[in-house]
PDB file of N, CA and C in Angstrom:
ATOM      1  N   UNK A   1    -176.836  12.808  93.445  1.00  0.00           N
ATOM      2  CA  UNK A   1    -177.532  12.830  92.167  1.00  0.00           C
ATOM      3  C   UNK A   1    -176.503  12.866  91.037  1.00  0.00           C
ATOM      4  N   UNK A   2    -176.551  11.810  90.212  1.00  0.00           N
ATOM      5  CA  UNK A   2    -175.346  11.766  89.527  1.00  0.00           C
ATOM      6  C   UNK A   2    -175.958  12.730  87.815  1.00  0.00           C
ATOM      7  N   UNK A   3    -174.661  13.154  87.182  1.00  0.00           N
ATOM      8  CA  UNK A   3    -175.358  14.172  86.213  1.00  0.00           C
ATOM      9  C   UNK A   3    -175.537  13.596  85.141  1.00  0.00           C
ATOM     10  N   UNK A   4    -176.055  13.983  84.118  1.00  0.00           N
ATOM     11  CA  UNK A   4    -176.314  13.269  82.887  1.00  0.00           C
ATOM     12  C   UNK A   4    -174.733  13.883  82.068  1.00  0.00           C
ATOM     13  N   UNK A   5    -174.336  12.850  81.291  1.00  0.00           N
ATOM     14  CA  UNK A   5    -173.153  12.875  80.791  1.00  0.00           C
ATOM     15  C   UNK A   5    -173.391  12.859  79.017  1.00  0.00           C
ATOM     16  N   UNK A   6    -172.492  13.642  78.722  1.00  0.00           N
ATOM     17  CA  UNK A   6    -172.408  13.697  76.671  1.00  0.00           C
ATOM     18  C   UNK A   6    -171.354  12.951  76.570  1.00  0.00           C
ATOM     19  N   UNK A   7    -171.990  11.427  76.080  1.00  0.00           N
ATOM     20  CA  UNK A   7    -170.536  10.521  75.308  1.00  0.00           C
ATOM     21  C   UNK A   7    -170.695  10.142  74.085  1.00  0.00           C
ATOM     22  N   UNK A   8    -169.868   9.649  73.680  1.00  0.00           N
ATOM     23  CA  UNK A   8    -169.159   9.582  72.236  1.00  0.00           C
ATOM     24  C   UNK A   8    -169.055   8.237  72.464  1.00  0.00           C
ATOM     25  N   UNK A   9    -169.106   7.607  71.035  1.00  0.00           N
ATOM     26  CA  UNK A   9    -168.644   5.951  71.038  1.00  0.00           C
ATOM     27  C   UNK A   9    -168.065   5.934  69.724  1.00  0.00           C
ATOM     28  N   UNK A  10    -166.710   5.921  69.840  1.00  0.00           N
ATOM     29  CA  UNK A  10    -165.857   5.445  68.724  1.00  0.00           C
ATOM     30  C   UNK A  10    -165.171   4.135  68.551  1.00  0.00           C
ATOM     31  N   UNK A  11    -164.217   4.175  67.193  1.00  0.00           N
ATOM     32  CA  UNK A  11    -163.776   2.441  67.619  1.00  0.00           C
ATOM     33  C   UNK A  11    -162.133   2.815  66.903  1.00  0.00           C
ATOM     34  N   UNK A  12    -161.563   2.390  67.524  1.00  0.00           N
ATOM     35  CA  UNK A  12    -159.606   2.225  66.939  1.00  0.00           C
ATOM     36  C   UNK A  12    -160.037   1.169  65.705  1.00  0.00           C
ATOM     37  N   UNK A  13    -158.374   1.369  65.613  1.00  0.00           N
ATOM     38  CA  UNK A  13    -158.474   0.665  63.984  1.00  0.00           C
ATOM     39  C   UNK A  13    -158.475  -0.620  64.028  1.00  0.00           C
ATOM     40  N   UNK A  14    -158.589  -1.249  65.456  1.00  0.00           N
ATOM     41  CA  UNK A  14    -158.936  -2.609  65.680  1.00  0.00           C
ATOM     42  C   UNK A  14    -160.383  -3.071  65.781  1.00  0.00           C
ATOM     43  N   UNK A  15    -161.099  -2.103  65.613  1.00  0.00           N
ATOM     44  CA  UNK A  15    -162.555  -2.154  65.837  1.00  0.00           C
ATOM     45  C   UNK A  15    -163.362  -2.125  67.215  1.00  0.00           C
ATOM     46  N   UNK A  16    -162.259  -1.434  67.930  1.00  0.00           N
ATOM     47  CA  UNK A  16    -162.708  -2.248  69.924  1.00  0.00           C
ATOM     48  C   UNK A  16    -163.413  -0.638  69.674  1.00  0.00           C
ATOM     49  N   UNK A  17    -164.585  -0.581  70.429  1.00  0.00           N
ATOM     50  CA  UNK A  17    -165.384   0.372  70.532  1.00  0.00           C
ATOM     51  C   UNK A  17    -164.551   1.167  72.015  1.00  0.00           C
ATOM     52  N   UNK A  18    -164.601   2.224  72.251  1.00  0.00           N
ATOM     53  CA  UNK A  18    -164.353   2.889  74.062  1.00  0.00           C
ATOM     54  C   UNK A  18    -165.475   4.432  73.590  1.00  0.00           C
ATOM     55  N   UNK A  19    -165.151   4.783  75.114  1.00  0.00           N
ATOM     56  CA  UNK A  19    -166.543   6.275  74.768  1.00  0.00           C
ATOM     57  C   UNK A  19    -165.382   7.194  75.641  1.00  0.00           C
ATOM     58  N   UNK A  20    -165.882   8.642  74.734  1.00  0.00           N
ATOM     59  CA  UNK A  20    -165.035   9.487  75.331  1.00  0.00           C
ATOM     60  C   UNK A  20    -166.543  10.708  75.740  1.00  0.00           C
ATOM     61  N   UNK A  21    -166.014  11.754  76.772  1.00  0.00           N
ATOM     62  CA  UNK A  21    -167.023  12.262  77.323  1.00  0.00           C
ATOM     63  C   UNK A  21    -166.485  13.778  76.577  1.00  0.00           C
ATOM     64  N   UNK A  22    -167.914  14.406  76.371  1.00  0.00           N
ATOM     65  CA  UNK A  22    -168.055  15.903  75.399  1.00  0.00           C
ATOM     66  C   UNK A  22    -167.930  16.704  77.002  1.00  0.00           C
ATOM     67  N   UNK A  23    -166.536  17.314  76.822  1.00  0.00           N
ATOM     68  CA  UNK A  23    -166.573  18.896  78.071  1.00  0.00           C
ATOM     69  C   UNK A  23    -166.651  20.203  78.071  1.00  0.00           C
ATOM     70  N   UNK A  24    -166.536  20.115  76.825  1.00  0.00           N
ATOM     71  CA  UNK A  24    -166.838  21.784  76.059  1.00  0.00           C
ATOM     72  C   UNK A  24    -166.995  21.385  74.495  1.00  0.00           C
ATOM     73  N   UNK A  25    -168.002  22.972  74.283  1.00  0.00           N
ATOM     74  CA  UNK A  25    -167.713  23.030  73.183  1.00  0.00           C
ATOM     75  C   UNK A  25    -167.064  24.534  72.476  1.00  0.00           C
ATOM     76  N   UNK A  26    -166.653  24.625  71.357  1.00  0.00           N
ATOM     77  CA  UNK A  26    -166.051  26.027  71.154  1.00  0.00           C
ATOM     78  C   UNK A  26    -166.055  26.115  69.827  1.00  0.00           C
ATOM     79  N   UNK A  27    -165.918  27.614  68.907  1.00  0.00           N
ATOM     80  CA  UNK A  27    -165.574  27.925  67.505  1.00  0.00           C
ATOM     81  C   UNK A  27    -164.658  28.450  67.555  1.00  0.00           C
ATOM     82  N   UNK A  28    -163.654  28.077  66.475  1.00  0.00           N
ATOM     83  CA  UNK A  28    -162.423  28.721  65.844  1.00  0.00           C
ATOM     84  C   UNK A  28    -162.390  28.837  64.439  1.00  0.00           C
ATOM     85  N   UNK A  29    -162.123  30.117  64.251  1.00  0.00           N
ATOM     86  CA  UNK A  29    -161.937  30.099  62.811  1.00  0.00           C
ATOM     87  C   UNK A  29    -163.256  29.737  61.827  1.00  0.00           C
ATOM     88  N   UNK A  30    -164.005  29.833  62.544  1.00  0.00           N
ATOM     89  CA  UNK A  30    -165.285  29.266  61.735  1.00  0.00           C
ATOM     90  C   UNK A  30    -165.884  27.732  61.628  1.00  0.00           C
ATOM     91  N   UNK A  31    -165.066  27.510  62.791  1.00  0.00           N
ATOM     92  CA  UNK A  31    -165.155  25.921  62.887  1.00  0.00           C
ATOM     93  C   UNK A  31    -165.332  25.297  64.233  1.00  0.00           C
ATOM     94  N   UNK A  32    -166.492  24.548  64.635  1.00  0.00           N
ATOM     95  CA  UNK A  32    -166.718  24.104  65.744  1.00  0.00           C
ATOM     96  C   UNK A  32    -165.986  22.636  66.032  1.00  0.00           C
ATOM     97  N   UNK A  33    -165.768  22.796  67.182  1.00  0.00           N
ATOM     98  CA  UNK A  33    -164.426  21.836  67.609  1.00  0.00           C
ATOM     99  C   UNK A  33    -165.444  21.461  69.110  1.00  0.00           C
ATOM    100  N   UNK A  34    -164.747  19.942  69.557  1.00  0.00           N
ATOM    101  CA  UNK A  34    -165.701  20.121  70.851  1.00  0.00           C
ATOM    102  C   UNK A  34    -164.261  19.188  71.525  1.00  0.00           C
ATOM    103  N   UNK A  35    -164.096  19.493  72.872  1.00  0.00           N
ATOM    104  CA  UNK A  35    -163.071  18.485  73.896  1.00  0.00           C
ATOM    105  C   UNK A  35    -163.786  17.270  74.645  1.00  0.00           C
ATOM    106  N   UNK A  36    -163.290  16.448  74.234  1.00  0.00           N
ATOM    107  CA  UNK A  36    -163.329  15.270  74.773  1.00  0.00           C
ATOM    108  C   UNK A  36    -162.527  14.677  76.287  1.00  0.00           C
ATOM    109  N   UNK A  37    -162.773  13.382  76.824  1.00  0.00           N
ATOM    110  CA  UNK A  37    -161.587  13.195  77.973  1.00  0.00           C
ATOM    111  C   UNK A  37    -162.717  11.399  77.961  1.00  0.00           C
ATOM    112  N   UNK A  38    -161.611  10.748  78.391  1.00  0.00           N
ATOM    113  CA  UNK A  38    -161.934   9.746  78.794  1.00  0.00           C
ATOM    114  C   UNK A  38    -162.508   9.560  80.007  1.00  0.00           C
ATOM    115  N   UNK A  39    -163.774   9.091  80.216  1.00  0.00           N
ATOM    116  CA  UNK A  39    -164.801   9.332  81.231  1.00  0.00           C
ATOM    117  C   UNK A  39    -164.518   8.533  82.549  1.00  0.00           C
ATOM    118  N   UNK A  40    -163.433   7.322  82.075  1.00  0.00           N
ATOM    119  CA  UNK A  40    -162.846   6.512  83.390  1.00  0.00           C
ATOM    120  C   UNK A  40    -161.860   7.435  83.670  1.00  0.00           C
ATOM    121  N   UNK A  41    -161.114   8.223  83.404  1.00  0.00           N
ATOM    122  CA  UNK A  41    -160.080   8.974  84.442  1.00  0.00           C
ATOM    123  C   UNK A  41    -160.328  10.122  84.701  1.00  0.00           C
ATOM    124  N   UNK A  42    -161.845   9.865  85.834  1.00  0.00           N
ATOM    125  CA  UNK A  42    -161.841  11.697  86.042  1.00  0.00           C
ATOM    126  C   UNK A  42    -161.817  11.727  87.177  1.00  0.00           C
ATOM    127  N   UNK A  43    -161.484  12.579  87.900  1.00  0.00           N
ATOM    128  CA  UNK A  43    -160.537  13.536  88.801  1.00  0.00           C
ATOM    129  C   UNK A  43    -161.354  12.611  90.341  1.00  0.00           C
ATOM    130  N   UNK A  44    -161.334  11.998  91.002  1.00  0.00           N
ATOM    131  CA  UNK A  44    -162.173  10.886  92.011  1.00  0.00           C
ATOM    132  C   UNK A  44    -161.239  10.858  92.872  1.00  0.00           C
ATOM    133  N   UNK A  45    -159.677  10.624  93.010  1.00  0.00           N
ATOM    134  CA  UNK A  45    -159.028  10.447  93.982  1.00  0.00           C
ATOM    135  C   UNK A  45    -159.007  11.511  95.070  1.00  0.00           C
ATOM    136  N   UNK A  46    -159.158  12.849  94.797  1.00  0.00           N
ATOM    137  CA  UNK A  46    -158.948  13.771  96.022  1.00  0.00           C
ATOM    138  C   UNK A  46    -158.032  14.308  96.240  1.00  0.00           C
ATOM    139  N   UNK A  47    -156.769  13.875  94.947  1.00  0.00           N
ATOM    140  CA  UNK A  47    -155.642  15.063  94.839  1.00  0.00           C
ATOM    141  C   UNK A  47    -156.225  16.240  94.008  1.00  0.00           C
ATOM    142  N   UNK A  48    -155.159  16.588  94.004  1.00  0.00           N
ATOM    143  CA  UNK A  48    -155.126  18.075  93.017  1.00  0.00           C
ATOM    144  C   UNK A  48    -155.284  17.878  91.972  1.00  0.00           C
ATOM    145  N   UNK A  49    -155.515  18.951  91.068  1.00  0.00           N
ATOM    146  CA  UNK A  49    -155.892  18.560  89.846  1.00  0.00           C
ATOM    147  C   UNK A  49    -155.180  18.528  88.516  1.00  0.00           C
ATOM    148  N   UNK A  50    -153.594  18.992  89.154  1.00  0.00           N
ATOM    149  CA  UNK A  50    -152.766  18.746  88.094  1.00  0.00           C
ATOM    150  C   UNK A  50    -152.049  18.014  88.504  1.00  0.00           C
ATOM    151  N   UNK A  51    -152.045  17.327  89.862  1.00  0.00           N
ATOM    152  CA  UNK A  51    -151.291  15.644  90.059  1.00  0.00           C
ATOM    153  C   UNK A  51    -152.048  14.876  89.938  1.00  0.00           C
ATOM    154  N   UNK A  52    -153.163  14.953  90.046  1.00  0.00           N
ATOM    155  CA  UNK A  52    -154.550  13.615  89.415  1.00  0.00           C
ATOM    156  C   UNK A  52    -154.153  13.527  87.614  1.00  0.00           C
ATOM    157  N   UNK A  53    -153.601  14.505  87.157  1.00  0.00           N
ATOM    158  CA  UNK A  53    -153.410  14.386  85.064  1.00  0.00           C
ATOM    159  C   UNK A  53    -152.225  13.581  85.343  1.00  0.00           C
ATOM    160  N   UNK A  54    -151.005  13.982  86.191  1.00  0.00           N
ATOM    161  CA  UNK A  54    -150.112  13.356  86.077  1.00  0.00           C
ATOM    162  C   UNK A  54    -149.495  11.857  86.150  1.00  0.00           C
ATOM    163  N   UNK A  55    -150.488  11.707  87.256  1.00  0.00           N
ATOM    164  CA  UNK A  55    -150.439  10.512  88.015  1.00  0.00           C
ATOM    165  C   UNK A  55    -151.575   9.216  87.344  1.00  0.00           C
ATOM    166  N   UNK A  56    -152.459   9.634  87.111  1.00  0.00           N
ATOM    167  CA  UNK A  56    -153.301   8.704  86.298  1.00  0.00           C
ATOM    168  C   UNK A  56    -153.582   9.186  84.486  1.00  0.00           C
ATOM    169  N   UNK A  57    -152.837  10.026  83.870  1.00  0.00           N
ATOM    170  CA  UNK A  57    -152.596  10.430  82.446  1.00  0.00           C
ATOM    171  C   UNK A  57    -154.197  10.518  81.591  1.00  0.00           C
ATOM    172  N   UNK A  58    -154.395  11.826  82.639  1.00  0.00           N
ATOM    173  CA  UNK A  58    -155.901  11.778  82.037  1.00  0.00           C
ATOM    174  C   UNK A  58    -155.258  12.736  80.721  1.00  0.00           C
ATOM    175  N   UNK A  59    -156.192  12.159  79.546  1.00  0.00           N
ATOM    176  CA  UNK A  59    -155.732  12.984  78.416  1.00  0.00           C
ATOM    177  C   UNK A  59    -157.009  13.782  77.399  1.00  0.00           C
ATOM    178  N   UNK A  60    -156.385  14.589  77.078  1.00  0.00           N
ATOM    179  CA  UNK A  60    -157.719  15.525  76.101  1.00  0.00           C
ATOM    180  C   UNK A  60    -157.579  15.938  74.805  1.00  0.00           C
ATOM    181  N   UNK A  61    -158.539  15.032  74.432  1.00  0.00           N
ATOM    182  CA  UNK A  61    -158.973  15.196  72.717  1.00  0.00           C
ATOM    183  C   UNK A  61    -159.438  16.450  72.406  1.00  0.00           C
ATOM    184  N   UNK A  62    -158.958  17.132  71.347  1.00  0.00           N
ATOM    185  CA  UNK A  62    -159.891  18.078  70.243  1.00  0.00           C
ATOM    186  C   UNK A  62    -160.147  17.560  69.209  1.00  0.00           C
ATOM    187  N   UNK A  63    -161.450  17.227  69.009  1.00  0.00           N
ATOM    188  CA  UNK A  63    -162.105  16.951  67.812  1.00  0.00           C
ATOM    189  C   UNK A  63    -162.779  18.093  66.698  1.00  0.00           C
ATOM    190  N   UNK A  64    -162.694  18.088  65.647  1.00  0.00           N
ATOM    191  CA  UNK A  64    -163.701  19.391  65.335  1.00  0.00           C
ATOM    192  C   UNK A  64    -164.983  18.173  64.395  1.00  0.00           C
ATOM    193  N   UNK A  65    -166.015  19.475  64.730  1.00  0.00           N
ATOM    194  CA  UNK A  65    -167.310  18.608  64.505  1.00  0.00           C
ATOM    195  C   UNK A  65    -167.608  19.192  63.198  1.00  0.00           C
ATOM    196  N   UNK A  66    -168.396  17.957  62.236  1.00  0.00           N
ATOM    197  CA  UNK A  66    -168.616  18.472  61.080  1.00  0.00           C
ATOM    198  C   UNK A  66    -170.137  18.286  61.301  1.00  0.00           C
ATOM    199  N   UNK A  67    -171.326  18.571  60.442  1.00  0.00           N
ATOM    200  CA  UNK A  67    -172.508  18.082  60.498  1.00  0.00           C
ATOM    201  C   UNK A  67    -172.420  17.406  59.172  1.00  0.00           C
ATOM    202  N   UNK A  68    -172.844  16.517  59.138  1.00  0.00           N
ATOM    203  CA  UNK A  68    -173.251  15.470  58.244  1.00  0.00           C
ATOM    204  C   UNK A  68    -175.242  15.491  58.031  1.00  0.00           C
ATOM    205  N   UNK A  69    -175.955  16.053  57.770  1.00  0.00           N
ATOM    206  CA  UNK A  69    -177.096  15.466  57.508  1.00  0.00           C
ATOM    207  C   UNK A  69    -177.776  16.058  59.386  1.00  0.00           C
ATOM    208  N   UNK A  70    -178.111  14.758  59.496  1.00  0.00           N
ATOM    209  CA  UNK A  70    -178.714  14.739  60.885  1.00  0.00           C
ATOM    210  C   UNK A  70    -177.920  14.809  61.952  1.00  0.00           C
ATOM    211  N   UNK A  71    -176.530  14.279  61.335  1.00  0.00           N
ATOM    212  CA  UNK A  71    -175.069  13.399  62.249  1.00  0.00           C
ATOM    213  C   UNK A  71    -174.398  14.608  62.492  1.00  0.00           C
ATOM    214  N   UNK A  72    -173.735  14.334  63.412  1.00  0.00           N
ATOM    215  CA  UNK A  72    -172.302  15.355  63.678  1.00  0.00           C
ATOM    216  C   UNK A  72    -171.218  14.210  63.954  1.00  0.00           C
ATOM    217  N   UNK A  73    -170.195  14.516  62.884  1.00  0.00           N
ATOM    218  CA  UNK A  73    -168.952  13.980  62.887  1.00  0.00           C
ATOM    219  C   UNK A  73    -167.799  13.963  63.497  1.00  0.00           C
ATOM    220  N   UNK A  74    -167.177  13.721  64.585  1.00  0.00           N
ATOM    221  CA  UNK A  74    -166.138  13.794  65.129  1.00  0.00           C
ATOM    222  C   UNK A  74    -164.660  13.512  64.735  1.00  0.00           C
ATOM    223  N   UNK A  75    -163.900  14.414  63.546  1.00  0.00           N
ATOM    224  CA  UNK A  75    -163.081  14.315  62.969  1.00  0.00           C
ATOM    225  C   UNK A  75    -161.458  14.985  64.075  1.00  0.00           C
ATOM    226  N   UNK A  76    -160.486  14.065  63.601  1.00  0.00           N
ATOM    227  CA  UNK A  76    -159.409  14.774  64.258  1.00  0.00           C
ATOM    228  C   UNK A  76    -159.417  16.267  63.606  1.00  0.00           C
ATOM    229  N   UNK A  77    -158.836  17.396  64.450  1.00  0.00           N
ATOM    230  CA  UNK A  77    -158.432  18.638  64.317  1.00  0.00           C
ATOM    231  C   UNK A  77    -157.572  18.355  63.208  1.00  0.00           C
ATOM    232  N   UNK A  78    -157.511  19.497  62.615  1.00  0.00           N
ATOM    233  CA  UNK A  78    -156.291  19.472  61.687  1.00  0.00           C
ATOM    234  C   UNK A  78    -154.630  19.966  62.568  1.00  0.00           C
ATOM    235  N   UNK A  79    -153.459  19.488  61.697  1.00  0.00           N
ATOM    236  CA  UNK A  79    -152.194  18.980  62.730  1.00  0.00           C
ATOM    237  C   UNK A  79    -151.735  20.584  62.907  1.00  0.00           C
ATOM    238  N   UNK A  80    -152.024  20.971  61.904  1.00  0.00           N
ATOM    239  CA  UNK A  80    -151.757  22.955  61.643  1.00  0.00           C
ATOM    240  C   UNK A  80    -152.568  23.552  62.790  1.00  0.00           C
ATOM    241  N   UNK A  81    -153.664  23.053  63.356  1.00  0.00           N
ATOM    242  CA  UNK A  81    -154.529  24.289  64.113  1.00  0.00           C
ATOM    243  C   UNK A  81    -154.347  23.660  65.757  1.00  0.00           C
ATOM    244  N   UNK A  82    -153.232  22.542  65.645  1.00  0.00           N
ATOM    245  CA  UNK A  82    -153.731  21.732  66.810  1.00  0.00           C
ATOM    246  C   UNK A  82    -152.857  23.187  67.876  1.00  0.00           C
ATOM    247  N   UNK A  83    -151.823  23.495  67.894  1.00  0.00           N
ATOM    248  CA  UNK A  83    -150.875  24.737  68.829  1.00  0.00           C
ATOM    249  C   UNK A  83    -152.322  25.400  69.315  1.00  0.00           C
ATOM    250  N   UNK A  84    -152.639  26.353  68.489  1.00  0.00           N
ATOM    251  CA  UNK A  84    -153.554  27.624  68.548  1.00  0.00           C
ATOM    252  C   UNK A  84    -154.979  26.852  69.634  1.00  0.00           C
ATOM    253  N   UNK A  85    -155.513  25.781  69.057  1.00  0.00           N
ATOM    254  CA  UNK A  85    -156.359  25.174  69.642  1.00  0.00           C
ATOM    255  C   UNK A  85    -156.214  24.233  70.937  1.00  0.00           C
ATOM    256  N   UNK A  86    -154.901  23.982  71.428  1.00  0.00           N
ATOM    257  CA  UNK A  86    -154.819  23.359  72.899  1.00  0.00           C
ATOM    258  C   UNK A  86    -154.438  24.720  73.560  1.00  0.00           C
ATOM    259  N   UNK A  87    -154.085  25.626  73.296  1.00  0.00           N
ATOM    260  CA  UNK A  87    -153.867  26.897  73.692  1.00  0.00           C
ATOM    261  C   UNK A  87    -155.319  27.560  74.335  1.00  0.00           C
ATOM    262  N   UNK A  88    -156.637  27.492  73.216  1.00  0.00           N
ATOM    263  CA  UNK A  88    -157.923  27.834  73.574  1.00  0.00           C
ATOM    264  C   UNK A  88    -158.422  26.937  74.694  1.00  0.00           C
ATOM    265  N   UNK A  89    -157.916  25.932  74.337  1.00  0.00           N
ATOM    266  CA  UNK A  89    -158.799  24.556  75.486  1.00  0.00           C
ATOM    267  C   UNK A  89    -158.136  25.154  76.507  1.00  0.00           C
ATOM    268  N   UNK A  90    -156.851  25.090  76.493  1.00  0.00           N
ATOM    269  CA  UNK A  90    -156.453  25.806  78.219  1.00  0.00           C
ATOM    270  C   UNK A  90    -156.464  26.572  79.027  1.00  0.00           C
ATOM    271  N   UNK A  91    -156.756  27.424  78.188  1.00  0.00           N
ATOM    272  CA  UNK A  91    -157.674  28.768  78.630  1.00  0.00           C
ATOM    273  C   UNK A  91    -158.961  28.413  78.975  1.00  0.00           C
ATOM    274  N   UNK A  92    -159.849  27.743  78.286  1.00  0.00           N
ATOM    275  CA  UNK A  92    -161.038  27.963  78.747  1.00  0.00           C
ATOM    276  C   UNK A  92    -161.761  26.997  79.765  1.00  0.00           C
ATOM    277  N   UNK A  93    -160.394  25.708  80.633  1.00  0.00           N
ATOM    278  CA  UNK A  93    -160.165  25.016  81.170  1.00  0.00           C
ATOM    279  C   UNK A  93    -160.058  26.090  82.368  1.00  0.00           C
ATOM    280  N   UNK A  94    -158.866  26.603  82.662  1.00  0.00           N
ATOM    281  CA  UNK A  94    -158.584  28.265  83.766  1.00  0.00           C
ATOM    282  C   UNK A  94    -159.559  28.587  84.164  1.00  0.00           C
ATOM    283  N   UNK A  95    -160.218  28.980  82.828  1.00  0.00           N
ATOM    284  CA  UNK A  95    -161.769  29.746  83.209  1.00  0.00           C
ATOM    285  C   UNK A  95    -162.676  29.321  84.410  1.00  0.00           C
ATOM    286  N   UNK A  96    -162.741  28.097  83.767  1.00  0.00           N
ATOM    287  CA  UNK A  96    -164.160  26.895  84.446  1.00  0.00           C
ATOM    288  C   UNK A  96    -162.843  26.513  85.658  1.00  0.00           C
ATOM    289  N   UNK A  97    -161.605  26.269  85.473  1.00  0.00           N
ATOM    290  CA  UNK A  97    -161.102  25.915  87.092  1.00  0.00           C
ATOM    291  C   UNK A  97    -161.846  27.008  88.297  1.00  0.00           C
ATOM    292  N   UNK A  98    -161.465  28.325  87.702  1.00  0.00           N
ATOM    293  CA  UNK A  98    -161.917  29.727  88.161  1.00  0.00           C
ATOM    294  C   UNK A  98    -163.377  29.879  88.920  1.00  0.00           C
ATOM    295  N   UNK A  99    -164.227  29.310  87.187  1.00  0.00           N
ATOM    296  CA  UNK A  99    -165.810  29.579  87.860  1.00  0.00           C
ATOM    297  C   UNK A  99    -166.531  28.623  88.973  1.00  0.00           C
ATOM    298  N   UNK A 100    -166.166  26.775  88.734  1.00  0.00           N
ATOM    299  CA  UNK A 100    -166.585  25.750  88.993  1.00  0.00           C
ATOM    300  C   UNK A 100    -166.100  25.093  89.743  1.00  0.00           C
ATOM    301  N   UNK A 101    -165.650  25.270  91.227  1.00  0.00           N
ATOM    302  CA  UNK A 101    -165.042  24.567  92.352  1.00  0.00           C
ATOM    303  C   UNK A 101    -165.944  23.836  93.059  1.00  0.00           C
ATOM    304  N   UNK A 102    -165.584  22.693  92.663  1.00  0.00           N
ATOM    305  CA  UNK A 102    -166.607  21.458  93.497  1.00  0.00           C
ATOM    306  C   UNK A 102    -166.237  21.303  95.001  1.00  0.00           C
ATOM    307  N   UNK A 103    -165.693  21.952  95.561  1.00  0.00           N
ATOM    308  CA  UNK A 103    -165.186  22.116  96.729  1.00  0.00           C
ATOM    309  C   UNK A 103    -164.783  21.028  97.778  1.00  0.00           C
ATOM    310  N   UNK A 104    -164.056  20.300  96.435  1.00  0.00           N
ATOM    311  CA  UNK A 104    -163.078  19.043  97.381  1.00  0.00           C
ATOM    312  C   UNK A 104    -161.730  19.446  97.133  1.00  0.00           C
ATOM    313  N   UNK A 105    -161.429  20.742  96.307  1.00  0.00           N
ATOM    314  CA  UNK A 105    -160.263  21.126  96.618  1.00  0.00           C
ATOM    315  C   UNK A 105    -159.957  21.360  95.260  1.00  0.00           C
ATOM    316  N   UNK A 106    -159.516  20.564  94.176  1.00  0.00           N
ATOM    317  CA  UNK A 106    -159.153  20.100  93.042  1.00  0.00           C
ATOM    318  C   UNK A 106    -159.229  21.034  92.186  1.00  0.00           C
ATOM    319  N   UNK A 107    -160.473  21.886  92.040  1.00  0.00           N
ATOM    320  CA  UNK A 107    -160.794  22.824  91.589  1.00  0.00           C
ATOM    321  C   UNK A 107    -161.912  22.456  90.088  1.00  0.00           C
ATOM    322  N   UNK A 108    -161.503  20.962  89.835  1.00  0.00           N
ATOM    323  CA  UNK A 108    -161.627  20.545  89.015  1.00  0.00           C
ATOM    324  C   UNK A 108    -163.355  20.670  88.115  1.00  0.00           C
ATOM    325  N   UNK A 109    -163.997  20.527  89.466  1.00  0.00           N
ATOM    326  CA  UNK A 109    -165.410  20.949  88.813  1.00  0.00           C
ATOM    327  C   UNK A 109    -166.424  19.204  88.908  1.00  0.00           C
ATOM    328  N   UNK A 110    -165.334  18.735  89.269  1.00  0.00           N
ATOM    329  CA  UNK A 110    -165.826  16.805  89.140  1.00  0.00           C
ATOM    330  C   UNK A 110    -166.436  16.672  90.156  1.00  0.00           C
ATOM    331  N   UNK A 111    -166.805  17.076  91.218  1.00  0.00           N
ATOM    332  CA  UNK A 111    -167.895  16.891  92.390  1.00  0.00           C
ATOM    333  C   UNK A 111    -167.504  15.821  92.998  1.00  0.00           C
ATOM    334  N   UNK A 112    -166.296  15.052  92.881  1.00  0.00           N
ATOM    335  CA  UNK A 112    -165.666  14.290  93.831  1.00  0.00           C
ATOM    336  C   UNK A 112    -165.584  14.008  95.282  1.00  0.00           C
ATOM    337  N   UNK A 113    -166.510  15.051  95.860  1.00  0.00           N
ATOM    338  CA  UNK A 113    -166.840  15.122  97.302  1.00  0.00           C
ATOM    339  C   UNK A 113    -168.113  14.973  97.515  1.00  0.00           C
ATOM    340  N   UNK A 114    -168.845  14.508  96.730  1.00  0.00           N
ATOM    341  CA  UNK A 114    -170.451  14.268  96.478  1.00  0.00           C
ATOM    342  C   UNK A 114    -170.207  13.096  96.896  1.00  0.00           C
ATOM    343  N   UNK A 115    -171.452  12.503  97.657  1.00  0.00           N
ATOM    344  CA  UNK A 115    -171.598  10.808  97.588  1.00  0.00           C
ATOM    345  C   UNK A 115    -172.604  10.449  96.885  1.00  0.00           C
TER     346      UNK A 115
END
């Protein structure tokens, strides 16, 4: 049973659209921020889960969210809060390694041993 997924559709400054997937969300400072990851490189091979980042360069966005109206905005973090805030993501990454073992090993939480 595959899960329902939170994506994002943005576009580079070339206009090419890609979607990034919502994995948390969190407040700092009075400000809600949410992590992103690109939804084609997630954790599927059956290594570990910090040679699956290495080896295929899965990477993770902090965005902080503004509300606009109806909209929520996905603005880069500011360059000042980015330390303090990959610091929180990694922690609360630990956490969920901790709570959420899909039990193909990885720890990762990706259910990679599901068919």
């Amino acid at each position: 049973m595959e899960e329902q997924r939170d994506l994002v559709v943005f576009s580079d400054d070339e206009g090419n659209e890609f979607e990034l997937e919502i994995v948390d969300y969190f407040d700092h400072e009075g400000q809600e921020y949410a992590v992103l990851i690109d939804p084609e490189s997630g954790c599927d091979c059956g290594c570990e889960h910090d040679e699956c980042d290495e080896e295929h360069g899965s990477e993770v966005y902090i965005m902080k969210i503004v509300v606009n109206g109806e909209y929520e905005e996905f603005l880069p973090a500011d360059e000042d809060k980015m330390e303090a805030l990959s610091k929180i993501v990694e922690e609360r990454f630990e956490a969920m390694d901790e709570d959420e073992d899909c039990g193909c090993g990885c720890g990762c939480g990706c259910g990679c041993d599901e068919d």
